[in-house]
N, C-alpha and C. Protein backbone atom coordinates (compact mmCIF):
# COMPACT_ATOMS: atom_id res chain seq x y z
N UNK A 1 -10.69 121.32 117.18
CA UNK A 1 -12.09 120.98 117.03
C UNK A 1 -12.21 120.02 115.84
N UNK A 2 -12.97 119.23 115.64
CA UNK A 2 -13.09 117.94 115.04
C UNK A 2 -14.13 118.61 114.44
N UNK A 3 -14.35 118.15 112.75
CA UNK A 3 -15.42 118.40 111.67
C UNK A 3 -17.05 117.71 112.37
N UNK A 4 -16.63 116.97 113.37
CA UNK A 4 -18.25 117.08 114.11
C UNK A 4 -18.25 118.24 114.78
N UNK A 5 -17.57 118.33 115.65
CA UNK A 5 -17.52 119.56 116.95
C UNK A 5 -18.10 120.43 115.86
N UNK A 6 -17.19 120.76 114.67
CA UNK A 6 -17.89 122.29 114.26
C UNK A 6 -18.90 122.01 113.84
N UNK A 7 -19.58 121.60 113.30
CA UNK A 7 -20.64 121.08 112.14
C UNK A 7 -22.01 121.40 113.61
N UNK A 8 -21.31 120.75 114.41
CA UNK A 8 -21.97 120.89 115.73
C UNK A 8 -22.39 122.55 116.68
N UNK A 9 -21.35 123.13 116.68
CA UNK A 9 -20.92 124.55 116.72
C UNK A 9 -21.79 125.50 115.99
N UNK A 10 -21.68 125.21 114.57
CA UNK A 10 -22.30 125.36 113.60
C UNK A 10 -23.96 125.77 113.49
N UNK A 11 -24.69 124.39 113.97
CA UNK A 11 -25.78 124.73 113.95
C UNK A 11 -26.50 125.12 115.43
N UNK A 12 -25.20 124.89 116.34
CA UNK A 12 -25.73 126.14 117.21
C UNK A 12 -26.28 127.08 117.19
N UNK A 13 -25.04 128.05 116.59
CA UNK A 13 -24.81 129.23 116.28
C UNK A 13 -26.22 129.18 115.20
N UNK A 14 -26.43 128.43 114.12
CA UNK A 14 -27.58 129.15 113.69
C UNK A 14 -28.59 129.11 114.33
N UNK A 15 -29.04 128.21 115.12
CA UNK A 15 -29.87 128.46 116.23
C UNK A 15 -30.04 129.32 117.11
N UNK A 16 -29.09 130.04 117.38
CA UNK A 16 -29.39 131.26 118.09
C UNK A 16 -29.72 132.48 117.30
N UNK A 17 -28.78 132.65 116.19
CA UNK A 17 -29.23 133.49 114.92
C UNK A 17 -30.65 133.58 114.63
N UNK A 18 -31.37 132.19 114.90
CA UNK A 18 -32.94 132.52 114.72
C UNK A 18 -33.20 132.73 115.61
N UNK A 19 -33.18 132.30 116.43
CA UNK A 19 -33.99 133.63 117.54
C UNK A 19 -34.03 134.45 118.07
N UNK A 20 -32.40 135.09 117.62
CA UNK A 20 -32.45 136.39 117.87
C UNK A 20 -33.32 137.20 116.52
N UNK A 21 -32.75 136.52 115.21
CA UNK A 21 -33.97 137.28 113.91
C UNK A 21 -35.45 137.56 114.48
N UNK A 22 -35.59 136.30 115.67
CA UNK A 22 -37.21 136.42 115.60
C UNK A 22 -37.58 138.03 116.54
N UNK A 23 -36.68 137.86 118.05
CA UNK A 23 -36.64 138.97 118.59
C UNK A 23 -36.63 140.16 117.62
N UNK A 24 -35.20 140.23 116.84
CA UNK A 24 -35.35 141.52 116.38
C UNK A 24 -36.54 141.54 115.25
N UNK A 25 -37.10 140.95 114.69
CA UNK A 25 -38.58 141.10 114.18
C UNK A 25 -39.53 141.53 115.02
N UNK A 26 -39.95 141.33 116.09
CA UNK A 26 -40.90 141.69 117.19
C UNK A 26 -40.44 143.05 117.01
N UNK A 27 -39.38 143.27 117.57
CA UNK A 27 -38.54 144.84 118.03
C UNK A 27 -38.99 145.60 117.04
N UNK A 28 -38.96 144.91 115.57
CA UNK A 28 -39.16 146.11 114.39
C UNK A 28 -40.77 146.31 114.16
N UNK A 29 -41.25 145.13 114.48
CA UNK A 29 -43.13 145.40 114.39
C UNK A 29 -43.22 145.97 115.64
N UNK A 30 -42.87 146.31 116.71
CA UNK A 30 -43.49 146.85 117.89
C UNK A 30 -43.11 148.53 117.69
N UNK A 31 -42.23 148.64 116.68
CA UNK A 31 -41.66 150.08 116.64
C UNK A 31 -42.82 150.75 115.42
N UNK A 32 -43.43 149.40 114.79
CA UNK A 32 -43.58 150.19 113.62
C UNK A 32 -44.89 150.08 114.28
N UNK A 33 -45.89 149.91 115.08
CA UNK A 33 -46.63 150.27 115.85
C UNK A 33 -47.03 151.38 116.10
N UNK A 34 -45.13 151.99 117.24
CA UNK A 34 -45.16 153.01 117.27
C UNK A 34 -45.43 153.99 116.28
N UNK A 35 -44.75 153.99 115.37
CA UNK A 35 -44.62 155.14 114.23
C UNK A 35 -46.20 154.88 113.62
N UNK A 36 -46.99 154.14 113.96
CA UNK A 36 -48.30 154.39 113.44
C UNK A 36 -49.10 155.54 114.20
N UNK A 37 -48.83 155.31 115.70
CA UNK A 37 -49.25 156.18 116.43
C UNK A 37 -48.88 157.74 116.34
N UNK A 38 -47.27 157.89 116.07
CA UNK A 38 -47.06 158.87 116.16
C UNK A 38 -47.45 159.54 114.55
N UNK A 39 -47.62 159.03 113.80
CA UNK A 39 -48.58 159.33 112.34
C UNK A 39 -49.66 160.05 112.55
N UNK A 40 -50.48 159.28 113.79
CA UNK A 40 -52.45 159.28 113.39
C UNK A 40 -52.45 160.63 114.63
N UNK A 41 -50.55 161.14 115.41
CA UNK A 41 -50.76 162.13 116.14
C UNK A 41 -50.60 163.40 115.55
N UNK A 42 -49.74 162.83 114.39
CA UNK A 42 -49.24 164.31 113.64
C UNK A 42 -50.34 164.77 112.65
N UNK A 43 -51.23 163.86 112.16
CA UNK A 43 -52.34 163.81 111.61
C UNK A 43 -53.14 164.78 112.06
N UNK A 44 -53.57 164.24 113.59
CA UNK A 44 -54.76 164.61 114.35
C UNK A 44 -54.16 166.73 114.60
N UNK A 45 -52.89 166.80 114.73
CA UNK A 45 -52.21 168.46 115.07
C UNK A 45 -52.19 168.88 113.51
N UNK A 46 -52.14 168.34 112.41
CA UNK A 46 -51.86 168.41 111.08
C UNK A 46 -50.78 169.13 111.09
N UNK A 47 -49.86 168.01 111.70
CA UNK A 47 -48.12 168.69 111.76
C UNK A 47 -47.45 167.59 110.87
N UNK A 48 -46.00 168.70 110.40
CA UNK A 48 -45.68 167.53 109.29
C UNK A 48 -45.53 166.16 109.68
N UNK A 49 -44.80 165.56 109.01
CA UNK A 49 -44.95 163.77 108.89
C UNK A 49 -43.82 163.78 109.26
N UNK A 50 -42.98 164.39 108.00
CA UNK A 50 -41.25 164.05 108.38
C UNK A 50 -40.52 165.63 109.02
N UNK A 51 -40.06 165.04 109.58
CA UNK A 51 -39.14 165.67 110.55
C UNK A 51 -37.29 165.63 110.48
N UNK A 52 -36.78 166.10 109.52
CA UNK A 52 -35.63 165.53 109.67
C UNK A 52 -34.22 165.79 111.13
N UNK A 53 -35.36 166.85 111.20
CA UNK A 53 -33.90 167.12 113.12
C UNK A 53 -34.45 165.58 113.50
N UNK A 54 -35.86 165.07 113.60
CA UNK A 54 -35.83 163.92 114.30
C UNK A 54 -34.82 162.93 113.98
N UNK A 55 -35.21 162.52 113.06
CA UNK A 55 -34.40 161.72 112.39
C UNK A 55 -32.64 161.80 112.32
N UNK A 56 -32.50 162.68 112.79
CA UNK A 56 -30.74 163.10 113.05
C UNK A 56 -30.99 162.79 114.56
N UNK A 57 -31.75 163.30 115.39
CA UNK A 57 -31.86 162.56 116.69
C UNK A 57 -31.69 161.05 116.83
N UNK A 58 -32.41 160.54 116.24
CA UNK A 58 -32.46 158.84 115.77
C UNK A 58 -30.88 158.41 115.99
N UNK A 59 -30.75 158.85 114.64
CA UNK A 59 -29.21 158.50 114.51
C UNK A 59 -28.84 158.51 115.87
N UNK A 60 -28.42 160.10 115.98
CA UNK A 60 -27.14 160.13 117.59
C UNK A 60 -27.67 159.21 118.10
N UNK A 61 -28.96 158.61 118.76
CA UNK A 61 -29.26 158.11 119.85
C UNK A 61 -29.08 156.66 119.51
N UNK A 62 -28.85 156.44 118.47
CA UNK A 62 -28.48 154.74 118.33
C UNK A 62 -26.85 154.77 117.98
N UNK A 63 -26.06 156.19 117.57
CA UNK A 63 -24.75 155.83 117.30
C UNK A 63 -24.09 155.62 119.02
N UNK A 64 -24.84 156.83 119.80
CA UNK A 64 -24.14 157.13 121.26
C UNK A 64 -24.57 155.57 121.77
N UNK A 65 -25.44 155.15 121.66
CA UNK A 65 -25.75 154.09 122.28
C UNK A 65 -24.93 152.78 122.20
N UNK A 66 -24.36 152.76 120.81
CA UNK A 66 -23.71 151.57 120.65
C UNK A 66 -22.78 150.48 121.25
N UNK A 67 -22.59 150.06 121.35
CA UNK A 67 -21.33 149.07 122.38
C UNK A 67 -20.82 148.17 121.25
N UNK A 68 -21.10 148.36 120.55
CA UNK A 68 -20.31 147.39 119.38
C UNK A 68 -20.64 146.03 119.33
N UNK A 69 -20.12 144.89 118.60
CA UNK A 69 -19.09 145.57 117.37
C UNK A 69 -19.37 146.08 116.41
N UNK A 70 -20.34 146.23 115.90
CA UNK A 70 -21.02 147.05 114.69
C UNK A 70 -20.69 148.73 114.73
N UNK A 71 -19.83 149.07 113.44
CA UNK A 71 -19.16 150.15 114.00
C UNK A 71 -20.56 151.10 113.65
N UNK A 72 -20.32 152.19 113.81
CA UNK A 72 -21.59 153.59 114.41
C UNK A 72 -21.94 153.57 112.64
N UNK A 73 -21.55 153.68 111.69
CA UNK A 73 -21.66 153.81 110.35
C UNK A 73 -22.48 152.62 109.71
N UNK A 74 -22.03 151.41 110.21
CA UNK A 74 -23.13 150.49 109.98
C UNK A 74 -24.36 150.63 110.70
N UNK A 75 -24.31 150.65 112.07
CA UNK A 75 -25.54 150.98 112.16
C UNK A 75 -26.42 152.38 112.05
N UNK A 76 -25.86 152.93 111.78
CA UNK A 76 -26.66 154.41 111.31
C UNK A 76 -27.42 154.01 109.57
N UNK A 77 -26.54 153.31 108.97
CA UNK A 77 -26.99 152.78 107.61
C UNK A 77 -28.49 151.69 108.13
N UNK A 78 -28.40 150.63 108.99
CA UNK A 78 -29.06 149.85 109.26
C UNK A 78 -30.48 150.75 109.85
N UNK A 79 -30.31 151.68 110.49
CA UNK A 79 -31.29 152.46 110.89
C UNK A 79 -31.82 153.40 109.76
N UNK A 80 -31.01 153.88 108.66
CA UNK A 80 -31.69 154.52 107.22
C UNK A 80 -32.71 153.68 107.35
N UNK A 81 -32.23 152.11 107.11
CA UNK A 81 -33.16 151.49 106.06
C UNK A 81 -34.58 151.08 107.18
N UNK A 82 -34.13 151.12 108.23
CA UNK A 82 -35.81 150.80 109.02
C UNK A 82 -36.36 151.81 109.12
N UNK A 83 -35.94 153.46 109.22
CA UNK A 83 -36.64 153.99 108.77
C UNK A 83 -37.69 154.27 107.77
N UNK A 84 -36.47 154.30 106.48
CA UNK A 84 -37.41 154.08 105.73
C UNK A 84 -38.13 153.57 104.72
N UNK A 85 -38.02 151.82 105.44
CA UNK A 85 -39.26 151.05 105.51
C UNK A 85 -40.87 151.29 106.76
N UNK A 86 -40.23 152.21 107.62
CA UNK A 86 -41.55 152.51 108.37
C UNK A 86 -41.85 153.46 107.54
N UNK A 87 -41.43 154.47 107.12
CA UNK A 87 -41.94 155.41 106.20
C UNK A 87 -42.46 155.34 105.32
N UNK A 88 -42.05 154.16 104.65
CA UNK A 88 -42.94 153.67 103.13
C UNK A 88 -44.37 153.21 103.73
N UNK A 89 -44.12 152.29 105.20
CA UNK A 89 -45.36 151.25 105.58
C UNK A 89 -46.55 152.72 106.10
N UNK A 90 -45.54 153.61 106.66
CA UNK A 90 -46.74 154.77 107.02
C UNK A 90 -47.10 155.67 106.02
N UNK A 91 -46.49 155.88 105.00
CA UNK A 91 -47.18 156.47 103.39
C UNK A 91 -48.27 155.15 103.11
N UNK A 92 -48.03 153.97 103.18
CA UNK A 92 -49.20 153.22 102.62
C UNK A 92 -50.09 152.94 103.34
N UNK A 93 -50.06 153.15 104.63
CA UNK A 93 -51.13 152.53 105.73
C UNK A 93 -51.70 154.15 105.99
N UNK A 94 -51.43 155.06 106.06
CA UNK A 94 -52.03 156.36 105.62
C UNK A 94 -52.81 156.73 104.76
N UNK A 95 -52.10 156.10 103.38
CA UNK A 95 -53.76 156.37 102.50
C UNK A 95 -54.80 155.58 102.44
N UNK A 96 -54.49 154.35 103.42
CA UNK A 96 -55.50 153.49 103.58
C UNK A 96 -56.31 154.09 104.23
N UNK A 97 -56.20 154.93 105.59
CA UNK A 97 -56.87 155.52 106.37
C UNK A 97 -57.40 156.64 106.19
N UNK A 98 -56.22 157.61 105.92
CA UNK A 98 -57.29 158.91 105.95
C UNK A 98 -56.93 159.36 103.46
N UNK A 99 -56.31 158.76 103.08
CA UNK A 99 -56.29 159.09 101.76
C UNK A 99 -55.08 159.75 102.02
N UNK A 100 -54.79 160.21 102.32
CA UNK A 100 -53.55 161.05 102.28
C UNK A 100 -52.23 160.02 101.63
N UNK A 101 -51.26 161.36 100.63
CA UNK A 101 -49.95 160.85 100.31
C UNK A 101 -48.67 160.76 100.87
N UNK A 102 -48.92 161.61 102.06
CA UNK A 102 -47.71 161.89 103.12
C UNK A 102 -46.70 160.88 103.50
N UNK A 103 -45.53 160.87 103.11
CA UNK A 103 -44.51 159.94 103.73
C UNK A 103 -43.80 160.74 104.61
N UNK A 104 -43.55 159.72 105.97
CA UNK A 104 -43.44 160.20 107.23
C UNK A 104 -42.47 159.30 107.56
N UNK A 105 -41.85 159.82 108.84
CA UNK A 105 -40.41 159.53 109.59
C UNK A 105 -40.78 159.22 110.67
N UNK A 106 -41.38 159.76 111.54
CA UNK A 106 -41.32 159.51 113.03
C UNK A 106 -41.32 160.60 113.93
């Protein structure tokens, strides 16, 4: 491959990189949607917020799921952290609504 070819290659590849970022942005606002809903449900039963069997559910269901290459440990880490960033966004969008301090999981 010739320093055009790659250079060429190159900004392919980042071209697809963005739009898959953009997809997986949608994916993470459409989830965190969800977890609003399932908030204003646990709210409405005044059942806890966090759940941690859920959250071990989470996991398995994204480690079993995997196909790689991202081994099960990275993404179980990658899923900590969207957790809990929905958790922080539903502790703050919670006391917007009803006052409450509750940080929640899902």
């Amino acid at each position: 491959m010739t320093r055009e070819e790659a250079l060429q290659a190159l900004g392919e590849c980042r071209i697809k990189i963005d739009d898959v970022d953009v997809r997986i942005l949608a994916l993470l606002n459409e989830r965190t949607r969800v977890v609003e809903q399932i908030g204003r449900i646990k709210r409405d039963l005044d059942w806890p917020i966090y759940e941690p069997k859920r959250e071990d559910e989470v996991f398995h269901n994204v480690t079993v799921n995997n196909a790689g290459p991202l081994p099960p440990e990275a993404v179980k880490r990658v899923f900590e952290r969207i957790i809990d960033e929905c958790a922080m966004f539903k502790a703050a969008h919670g006391r917007k609504e009803t006052g409450s301090r509750e940080v929640g999981r899902g």
